[in-house]
Structure formats: structure tokens, C-alpha cells
Protein backbone atom coordinates (compact mmCIF):
# COMPACT_ATOMS: atom_id res chain seq x y z
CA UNK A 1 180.09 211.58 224.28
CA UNK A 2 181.69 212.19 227.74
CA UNK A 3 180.12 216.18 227.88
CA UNK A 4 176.89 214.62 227.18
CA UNK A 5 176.96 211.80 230.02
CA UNK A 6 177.96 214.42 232.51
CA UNK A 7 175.43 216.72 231.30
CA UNK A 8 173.14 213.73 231.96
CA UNK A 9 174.65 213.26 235.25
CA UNK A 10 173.90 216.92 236.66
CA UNK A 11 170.64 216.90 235.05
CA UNK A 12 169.99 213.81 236.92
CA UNK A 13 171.45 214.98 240.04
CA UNK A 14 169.81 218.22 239.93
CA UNK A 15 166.30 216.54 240.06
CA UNK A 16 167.51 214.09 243.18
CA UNK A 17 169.89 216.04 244.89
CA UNK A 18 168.16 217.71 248.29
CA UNK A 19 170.11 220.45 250.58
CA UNK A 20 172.09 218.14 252.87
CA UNK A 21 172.86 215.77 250.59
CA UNK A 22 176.44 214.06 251.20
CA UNK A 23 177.99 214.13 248.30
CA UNK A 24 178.29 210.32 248.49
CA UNK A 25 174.38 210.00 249.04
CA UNK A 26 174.03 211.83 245.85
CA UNK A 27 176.08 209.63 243.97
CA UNK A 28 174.18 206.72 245.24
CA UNK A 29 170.77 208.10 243.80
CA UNK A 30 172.20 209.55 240.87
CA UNK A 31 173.44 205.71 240.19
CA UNK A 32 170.32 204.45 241.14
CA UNK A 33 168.36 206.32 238.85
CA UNK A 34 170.41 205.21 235.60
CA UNK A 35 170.35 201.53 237.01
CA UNK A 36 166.85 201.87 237.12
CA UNK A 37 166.20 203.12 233.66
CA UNK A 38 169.09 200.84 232.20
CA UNK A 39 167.61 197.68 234.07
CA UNK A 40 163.99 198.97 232.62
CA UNK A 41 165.36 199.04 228.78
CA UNK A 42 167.22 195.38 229.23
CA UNK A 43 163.94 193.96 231.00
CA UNK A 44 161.82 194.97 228.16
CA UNK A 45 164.06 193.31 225.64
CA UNK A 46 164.52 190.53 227.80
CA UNK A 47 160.87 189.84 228.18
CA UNK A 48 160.84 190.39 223.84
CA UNK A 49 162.88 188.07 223.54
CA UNK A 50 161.44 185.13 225.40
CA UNK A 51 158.36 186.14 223.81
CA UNK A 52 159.49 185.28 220.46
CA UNK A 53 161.05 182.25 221.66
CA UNK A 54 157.78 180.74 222.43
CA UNK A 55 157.32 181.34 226.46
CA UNK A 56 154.26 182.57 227.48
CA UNK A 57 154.33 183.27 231.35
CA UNK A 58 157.85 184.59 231.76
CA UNK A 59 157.66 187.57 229.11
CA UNK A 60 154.48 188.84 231.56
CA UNK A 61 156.95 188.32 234.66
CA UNK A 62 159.64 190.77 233.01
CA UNK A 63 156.90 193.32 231.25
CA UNK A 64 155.75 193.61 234.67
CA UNK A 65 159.16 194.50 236.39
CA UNK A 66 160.43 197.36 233.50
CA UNK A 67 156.63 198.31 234.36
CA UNK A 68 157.53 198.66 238.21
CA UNK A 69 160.75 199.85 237.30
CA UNK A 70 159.65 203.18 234.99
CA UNK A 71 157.55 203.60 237.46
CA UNK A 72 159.78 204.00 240.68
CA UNK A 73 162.27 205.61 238.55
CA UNK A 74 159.23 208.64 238.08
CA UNK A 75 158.53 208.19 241.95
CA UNK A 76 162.22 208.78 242.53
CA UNK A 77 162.66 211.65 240.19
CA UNK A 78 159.33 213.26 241.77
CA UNK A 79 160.24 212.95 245.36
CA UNK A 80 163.71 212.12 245.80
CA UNK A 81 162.87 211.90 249.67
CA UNK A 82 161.86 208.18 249.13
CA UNK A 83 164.93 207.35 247.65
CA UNK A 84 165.83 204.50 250.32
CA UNK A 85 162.19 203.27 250.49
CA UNK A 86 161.90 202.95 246.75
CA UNK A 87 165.56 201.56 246.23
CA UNK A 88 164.87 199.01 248.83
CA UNK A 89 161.63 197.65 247.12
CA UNK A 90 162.96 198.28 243.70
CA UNK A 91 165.88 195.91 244.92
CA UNK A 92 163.58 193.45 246.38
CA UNK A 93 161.23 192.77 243.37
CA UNK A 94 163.85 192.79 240.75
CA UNK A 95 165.24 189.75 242.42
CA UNK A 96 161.56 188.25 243.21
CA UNK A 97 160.75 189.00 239.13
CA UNK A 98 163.78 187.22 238.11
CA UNK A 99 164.12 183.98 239.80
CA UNK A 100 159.99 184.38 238.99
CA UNK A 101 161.55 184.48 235.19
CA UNK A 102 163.94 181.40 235.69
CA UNK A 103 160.99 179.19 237.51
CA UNK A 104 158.84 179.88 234.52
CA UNK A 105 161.24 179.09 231.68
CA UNK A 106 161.79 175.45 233.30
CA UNK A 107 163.13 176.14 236.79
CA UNK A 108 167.08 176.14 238.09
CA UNK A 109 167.58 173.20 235.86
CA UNK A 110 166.41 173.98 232.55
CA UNK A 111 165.73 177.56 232.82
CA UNK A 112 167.53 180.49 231.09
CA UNK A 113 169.43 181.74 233.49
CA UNK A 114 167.52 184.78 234.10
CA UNK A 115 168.25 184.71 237.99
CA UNK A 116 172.20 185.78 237.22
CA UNK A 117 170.23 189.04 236.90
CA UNK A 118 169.52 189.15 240.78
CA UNK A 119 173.23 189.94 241.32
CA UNK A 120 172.45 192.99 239.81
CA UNK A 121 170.18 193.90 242.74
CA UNK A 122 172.68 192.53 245.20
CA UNK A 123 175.28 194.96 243.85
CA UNK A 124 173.15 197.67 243.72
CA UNK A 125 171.95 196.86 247.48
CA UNK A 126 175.94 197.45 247.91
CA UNK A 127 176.61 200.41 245.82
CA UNK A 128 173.78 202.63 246.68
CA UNK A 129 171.73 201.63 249.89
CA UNK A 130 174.19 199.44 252.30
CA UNK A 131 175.12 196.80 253.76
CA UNK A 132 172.40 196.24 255.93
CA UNK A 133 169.93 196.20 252.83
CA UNK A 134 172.92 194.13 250.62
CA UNK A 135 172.30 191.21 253.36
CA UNK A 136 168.27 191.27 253.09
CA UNK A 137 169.12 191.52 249.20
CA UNK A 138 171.26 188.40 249.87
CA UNK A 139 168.81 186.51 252.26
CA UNK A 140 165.90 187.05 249.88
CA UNK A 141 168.20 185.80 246.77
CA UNK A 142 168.71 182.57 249.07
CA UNK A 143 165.33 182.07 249.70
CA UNK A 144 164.53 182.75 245.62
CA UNK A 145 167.25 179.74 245.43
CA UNK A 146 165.78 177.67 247.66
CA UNK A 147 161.92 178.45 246.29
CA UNK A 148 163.55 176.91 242.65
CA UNK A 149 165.14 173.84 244.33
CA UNK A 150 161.75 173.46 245.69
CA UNK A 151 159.52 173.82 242.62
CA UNK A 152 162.41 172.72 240.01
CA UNK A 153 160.56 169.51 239.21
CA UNK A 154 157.04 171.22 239.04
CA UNK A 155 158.61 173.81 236.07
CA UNK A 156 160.65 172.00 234.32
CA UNK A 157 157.66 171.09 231.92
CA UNK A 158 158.01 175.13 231.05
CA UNK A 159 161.02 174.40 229.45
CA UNK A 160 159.36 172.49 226.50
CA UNK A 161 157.71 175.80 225.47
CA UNK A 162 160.62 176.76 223.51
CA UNK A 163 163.68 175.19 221.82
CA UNK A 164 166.89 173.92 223.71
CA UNK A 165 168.86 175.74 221.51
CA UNK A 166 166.75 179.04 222.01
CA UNK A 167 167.21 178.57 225.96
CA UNK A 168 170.98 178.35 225.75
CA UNK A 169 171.17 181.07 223.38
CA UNK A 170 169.01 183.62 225.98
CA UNK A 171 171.23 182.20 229.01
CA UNK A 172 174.00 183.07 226.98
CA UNK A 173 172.90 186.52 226.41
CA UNK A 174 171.67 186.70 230.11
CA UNK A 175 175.66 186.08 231.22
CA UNK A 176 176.93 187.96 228.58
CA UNK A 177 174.80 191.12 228.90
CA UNK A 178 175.06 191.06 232.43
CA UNK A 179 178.34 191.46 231.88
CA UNK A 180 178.42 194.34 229.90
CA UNK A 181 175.50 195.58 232.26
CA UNK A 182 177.98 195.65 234.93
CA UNK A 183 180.78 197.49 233.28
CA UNK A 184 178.59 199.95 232.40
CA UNK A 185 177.49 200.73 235.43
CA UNK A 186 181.10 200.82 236.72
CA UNK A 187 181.87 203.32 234.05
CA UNK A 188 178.65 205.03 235.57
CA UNK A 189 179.95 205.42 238.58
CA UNK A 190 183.21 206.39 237.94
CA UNK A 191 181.63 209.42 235.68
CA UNK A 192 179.23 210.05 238.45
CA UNK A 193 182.10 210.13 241.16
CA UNK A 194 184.02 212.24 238.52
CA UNK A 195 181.45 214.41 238.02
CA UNK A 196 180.66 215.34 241.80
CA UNK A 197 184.43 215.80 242.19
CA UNK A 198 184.48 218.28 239.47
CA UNK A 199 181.56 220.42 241.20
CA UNK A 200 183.40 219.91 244.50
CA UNK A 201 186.40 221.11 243.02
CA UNK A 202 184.58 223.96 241.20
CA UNK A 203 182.92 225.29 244.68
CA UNK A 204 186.01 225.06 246.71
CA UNK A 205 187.88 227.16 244.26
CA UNK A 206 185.23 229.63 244.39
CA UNK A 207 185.84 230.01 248.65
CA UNK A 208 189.44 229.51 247.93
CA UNK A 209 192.61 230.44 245.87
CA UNK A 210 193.71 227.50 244.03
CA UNK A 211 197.16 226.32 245.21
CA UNK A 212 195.27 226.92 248.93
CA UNK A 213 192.39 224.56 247.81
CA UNK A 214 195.33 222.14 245.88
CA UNK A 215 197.31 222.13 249.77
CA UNK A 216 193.80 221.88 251.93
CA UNK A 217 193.12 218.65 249.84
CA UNK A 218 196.15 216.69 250.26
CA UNK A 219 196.63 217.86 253.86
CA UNK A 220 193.33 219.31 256.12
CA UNK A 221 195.03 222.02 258.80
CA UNK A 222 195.44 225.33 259.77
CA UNK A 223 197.43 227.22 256.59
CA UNK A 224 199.12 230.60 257.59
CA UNK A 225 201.76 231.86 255.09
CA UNK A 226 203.60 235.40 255.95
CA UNK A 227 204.26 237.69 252.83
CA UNK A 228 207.16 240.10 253.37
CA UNK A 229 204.74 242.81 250.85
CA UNK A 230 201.61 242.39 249.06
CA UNK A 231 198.73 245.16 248.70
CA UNK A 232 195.36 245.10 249.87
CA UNK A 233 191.90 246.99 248.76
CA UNK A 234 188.84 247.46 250.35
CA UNK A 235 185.53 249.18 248.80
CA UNK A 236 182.52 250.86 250.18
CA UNK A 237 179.64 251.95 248.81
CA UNK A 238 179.26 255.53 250.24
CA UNK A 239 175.77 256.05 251.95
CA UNK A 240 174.27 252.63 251.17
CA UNK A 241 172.16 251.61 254.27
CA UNK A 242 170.53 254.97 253.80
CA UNK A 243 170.09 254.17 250.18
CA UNK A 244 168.71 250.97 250.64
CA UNK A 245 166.44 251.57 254.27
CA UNK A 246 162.96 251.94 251.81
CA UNK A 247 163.83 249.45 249.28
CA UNK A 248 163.26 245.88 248.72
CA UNK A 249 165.25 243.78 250.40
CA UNK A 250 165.67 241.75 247.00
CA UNK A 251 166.46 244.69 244.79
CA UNK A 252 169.28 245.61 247.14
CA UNK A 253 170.84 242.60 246.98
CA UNK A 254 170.46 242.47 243.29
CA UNK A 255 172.36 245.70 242.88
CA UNK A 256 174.80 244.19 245.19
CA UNK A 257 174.89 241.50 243.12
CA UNK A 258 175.29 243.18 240.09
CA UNK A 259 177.92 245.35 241.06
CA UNK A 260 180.05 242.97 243.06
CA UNK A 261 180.13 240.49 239.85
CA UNK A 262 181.56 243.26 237.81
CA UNK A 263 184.12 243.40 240.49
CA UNK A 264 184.66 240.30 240.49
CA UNK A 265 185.16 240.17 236.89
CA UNK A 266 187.77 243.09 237.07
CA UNK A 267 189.64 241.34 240.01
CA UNK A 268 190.02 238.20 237.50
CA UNK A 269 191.08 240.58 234.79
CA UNK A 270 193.97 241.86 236.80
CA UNK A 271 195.31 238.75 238.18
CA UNK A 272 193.69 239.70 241.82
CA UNK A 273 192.52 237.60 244.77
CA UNK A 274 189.21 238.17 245.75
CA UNK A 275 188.89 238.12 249.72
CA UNK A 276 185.14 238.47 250.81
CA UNK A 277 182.43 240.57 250.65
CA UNK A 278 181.01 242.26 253.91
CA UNK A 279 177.52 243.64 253.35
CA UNK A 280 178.73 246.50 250.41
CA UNK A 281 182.22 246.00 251.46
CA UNK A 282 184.82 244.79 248.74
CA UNK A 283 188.07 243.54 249.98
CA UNK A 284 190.85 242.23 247.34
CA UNK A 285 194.56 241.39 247.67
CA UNK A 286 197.52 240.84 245.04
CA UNK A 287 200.86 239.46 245.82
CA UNK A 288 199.41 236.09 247.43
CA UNK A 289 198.92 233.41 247.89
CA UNK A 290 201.65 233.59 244.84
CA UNK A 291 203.88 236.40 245.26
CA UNK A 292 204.28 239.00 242.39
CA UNK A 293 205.94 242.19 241.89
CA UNK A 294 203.40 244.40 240.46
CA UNK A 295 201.08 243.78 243.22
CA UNK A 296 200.65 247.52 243.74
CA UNK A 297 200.44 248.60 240.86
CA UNK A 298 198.00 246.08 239.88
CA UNK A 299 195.28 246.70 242.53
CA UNK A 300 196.13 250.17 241.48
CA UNK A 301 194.86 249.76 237.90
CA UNK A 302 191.74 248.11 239.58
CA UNK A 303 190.73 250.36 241.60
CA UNK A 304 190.74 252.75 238.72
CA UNK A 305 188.12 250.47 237.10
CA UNK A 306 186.21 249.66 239.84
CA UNK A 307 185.53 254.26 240.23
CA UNK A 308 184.99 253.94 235.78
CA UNK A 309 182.80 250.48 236.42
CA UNK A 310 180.43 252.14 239.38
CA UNK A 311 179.59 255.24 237.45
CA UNK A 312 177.04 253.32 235.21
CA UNK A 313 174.98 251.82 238.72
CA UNK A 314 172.37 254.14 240.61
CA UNK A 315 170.57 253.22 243.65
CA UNK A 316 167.14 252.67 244.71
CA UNK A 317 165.91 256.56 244.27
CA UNK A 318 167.92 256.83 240.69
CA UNK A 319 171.24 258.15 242.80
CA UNK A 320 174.55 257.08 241.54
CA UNK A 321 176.30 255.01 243.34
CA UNK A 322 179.63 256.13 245.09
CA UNK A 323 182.60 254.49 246.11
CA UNK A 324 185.25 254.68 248.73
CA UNK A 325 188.19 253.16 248.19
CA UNK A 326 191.45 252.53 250.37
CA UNK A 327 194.60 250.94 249.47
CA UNK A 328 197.75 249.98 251.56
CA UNK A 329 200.74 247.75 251.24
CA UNK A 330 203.35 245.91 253.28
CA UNK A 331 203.84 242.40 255.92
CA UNK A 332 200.95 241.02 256.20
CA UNK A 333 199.84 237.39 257.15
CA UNK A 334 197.15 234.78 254.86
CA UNK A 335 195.64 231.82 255.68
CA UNK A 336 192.72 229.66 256.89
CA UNK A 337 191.61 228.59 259.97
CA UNK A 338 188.94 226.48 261.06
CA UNK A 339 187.26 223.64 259.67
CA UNK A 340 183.59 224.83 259.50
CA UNK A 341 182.51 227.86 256.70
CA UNK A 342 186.27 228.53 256.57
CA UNK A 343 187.31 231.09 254.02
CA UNK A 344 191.05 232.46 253.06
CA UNK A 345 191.69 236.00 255.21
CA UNK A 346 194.50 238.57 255.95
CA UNK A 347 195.60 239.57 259.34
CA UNK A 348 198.09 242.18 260.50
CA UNK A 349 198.95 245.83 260.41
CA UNK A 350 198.38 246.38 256.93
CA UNK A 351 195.39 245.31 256.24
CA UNK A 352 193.93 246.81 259.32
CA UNK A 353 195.43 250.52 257.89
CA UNK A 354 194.00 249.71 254.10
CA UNK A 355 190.79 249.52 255.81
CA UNK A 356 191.29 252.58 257.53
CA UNK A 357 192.27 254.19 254.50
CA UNK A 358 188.62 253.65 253.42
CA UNK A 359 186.39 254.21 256.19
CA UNK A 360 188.70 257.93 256.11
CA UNK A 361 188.47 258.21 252.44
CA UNK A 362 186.49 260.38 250.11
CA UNK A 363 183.72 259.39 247.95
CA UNK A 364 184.51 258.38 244.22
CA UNK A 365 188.37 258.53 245.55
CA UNK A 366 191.29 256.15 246.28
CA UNK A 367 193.04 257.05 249.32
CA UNK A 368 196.75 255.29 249.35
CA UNK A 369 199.03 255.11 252.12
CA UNK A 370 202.66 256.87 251.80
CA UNK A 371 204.07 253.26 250.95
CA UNK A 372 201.85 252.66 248.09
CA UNK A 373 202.92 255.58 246.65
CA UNK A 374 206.47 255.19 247.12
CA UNK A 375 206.00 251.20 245.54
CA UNK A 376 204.23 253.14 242.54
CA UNK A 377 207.55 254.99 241.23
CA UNK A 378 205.68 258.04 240.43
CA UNK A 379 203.82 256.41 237.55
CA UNK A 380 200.74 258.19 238.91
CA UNK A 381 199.72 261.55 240.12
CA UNK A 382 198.70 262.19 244.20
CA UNK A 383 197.25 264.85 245.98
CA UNK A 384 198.64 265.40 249.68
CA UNK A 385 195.75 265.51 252.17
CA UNK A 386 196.33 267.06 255.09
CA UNK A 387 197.37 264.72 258.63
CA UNK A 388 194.48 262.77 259.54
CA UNK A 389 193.90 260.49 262.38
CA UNK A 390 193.61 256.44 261.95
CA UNK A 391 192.40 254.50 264.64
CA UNK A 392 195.49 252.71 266.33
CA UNK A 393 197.97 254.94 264.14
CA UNK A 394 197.71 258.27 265.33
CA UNK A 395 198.10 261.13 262.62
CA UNK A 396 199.23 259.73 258.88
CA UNK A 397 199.46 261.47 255.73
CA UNK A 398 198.05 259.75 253.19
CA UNK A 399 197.05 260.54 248.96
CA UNK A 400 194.34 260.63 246.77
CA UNK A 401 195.12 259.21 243.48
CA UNK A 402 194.15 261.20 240.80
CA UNK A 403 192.01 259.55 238.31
């Protein structure tokens, strides 16, 4: 039963929801649409029931709200832009329709209590548009009060049209459903709260690991953790802006797309942190933001599936697709900083020589630095390359793994 209500929920909010949307706004029409719908079904009943009864004018009073209401519940779900215009009126003649209902069932006096329903709109005046529309919501409910004090002795004949008996049984079920209409819609909008946490939750985790997310929650600032070792990756795709220049922009960022999800799939296989992307560069990490000790070897066994993964993939012209891939390990600093598009990131000497280990590397290879291959307790096989110069480290020797 719960699935289905949030199911309900993001179907809901799918059709309302508009980029820029708070996620507090979208509550608020997201509750407004199942209030509507909910207030339609207990209108129609209502206006059944004093049908049977034996009134004659008030059932066409309450047919004629659940008609308004269906209909700016379609108006909402069409054009969720006129959300605060249609709440507002939707607010406004609920109340008018049901102190409308009490007049003509024998006014404030003898009446059957069908203007308890009006609190209904003053709540929902509260809960999804404000407090400056809860106070018009209020004001008109006074005047609706005043209006029956007025014409109490003009309606009361209305009363004779059905039993006394009849009219205290339907202003019983008017206080006892609104009750129960009101929990509801608590439970509502605790499940719709619930349910926009859970997609807040679920996007945060995919910009950030987990136990960052869990510390970012219960205290916003700048997080910057040291690691004494972890290892770090990056990818290229070898010749890509030439293989892409003639192509559709859309097809190369489907292969992109494709490509980077299997990644992404193989990072979550091995226990690995996904950094970014940057254009058809891959960067992962292991060892953080939870320390391990296999963090070498585990990018390791990656990047060995990443070379087996890409082989299937060619490019716009039926080429395959080639990868470079560089790998280095040691101190190395992880955080985030920033409050605006923020996103986890490394900083120091290592990761600046893992991406030089790329942008030197050799296609469908995985250049390692000297300490990878010491951390790897010759468990794998390397080929010495010759010295070769890395931006702010001079001459290195550094390995191909052999796959």
C-alpha cells in the first residue's frame, strides 16, 4: 500500500513539478492536487446524501463544487503554472459552496453542519498557498458566518425538508468525516514530504559519496579530509574530438553515455568512488572517503575491465574506441567546497601525476607510477618504459601493465 501511494505521489509530482520548483513548492501542489480530488469524491457523496434525505437545493450546491473541483484539478494537472491562481479560487469557492450548503439545509441554526467543511479550505490556504491567502480564506469564512447570522431566520424553513434525525445524522458524519479527512491528509503530507526527501536523498548521493552526503546534512561547510594513501584513475578516450568533429552532437553524447554508464557500473562493482566526468575524461578513486587496503589493487582490476569493456564500442566512422589510462597512488587530499554545483574532488601531488600518467600514456594501455607497482606486490606483470618527462616532475619511469 505504501509503494503504491508513493508511486502516486511521483506520478503526481511529475505532472506538476516545473524546473525551479522548491522542493517545498512541490509538495504544496502535489498536496493540493490529492486535496482536490479527495474533497471532489467526499462532495459528491455529500451532495448524495442530502439528496436522499429529502433536500433539494443543497445537493445542487455540492454537485456543483466536486464539478468545479474535477475541473481545476484537470486545469492544475494541464498547466501547473496556475497553481496559485487556481488554489486560491479553488479555496475561495469551497468555502462560498459550503456555508451555501449549511444556509440551504436550514441555516447556522438548524443546518447540517456542512460549513465545518470550510476549515478544510482554511488549512489548505495554510498548508499549500500561505499565510497571506490563509487570512483572505479566514476573512471570507467570517463573512460566510456573518451572511448565515444574517439570513438564519429566512432558511430555517429549509430545514423541514428532511427529518431531524436525518440532519443530525449528516452533521454527525460532516464532523466525523472531516475528521478522518484531516488525518488523511496529514498522512498525505507526511508521505509527500517523505517522498521528496527520498528523491533528495537519492540525487545527492548521486553528486556525492554517502557518509559525505550523511556529514553535509547534519552540518553545511567546507569538508576536506587528508588520506595518508589511496589510488586514483583517470581515462581518455584516445582521438575523440577528431572522432566526433562530423558527428551529431547527440550521438556523441550517447556513446558517451553509453560508455561512461558501463563505467560506472564497473566502478560500483569494485567498491570504487566515482569522481567526475570531464568531456571523455573518467576519473575514479578507492581508498576514500572510507579508507581500504586494497585500494590499488582494486582500481587495478578496473582498469583491466574498463580496456575488456571498451573493446565492444566504435565511434562515429565504425572505429573502435581506445583508451588511455593512468594510475597513481599516495597523500592526497578530498573534499568539497562551495555551496553552489559543489561536487566531491581530489587535490594534491598525486592526483595531479595519475593524470599525467594518462595524458603520457599509450592507447589501450595502463600506465602506473613506480609506487603502484611497488603497492601491487608483484601480483601483476610491467613493462619498463623508458624515462619520460611529466609536467612539474621532471623525468619518471613509469610501467605499462600488461593485460
Amino acid at each position: 500500500m505504501r509503494g503504491s501511494v508513493m508511486q502516486f505521489i511521483n506520478w503526481i509530482g511529475m505532472r506538476v513539478g516545473q524546473p525551479g520548483d522548491s522542493e517545498t513548492f512541490l509538495a504544496q501542489k502535489i498536496l493540493s492536487v490529492g486535496m482536490i480530488y479527495g474533497g471532489c469524491v467526499l462532495t459528491l457523496i455529500s451532495a448524495l446524501i442530502h439528496w436522499v434525505v429529502g433536500f433539494t437545493l443543497a445537493p445542487l450546491a455540492f454537485v456543483a463544487l466536486g464539478v468545479f473541483l474535477v475541473i481545476s484539478g484537470l486545469l492544475l494537472l494541464w498547466n501547473p503554472g496556475l497553481f496559485r491562481p487556481i488554489a486560491i479560487l479553488t479555496l475561495s469557492i469551497t468555502i462560498v459552496a459550503n456555508v451555501a450548503g449549511q444556509l440551504l439545509t436550514g441555516g447556522l441554526t438548524s443546518g447540517t453542519y456542512d460549513i465545518v467543511w470550510s476549515f478544510v479550505a482554511i488549512l489548505g490556504a495554510v498548508l499549500i498557498t500561505g499565510t497571506g491567502e490563509a487570512v483572505l480564506t479566514i476573512m471570507l469564512f467570517a463573512l460566510g458566518i456573518v451572511a448565515g447570522i444574517y439570513l438564519n431566520s429566512a432558511v430555517q424553513h429549509l430545514a423541514l425538508q428532511a427529518p431531524i434525525t436525518s440532519r443530525l445524522a449528516i452533521g454527525t458524519y460532516n464532523l466525523v468525516l472531516l475528521g478522518v479527512y484531516l488525518a488523511v491528509s496529514t498522512i498525505l503530507l507526511i508521505r509527500v514530504i517523505d517522498t521528496l526527501r527520498i528523491r533528495a536523498d537519492e540525487l545527492l548521493l548521486n553528486i556525492l559519496p554517502a557518509p559525505i552526503a550523511a556529514r553535509l546534512k547534519e552540518n553545511p561547510q567546507t569538508i576536506a579530509d587528508g588520506f595518508d594513501e589511496a589510488t586514483v584513475l583517470f581515462a581518455d578516450i584516445v582521438d575523440f574530438t577528431s572522432m566526433s568533429s562530423e558527428a551529431d552532437p547527440v550521438d556523441v553524447v550517447s556513446l558517451l553515455n553509453i560508455i561512461f554508464t558501463e563505467f560506472d557500473g564497473l566502478a560500483q562493482k569494485h567498491g570504487l568512488e566515482k569522481i567526475k566526468t570531464i568531456g571523455d575524461a573518467y576519473m575514479v578513486a578507492a581508498g576514500l572517503p572510507e579508507p581500504r587496503r586494497d585500494h590499488t589493487e582494486a582500481i587495478t582490476r578496473f582498469a583491466i575491465d574498463m580496456l575488456a569493456a571498451v573493446k565492444q564500442y566504435h565511434g562515429m566512422k565504425g572505429e573502435p574506441v581506445r583508451l588511455r589510462i593512468g594510475i597513481n597512488t599516495g597523500p592526497l587530499v578530498a573534499g568539497v567546497i562551495g555551496r553552489q554545483k559543489f561536487i566531491y574532488d581530489l587535490w594534491g601531488d598525486a592526483v595531479n601525476v595519475a593524470s599525467r600518467m594518462e595524458s603520457n600514456g599509450l592507447e589501450n594501455q595502463i600506465q602506473v607510477t613506480e609506487a603502484v607497482k611497488e603497492k601491487l606486490n608483484g601480483d601483476y606483470t610491467f613493462i619498463k618504459r623508458e624515462p619520460i618527462y611529466v609536467k612539474g616532475k621532471g623525468m619518471m619511469v613509469t610501467y605499462l601493465l600488461e593485460v
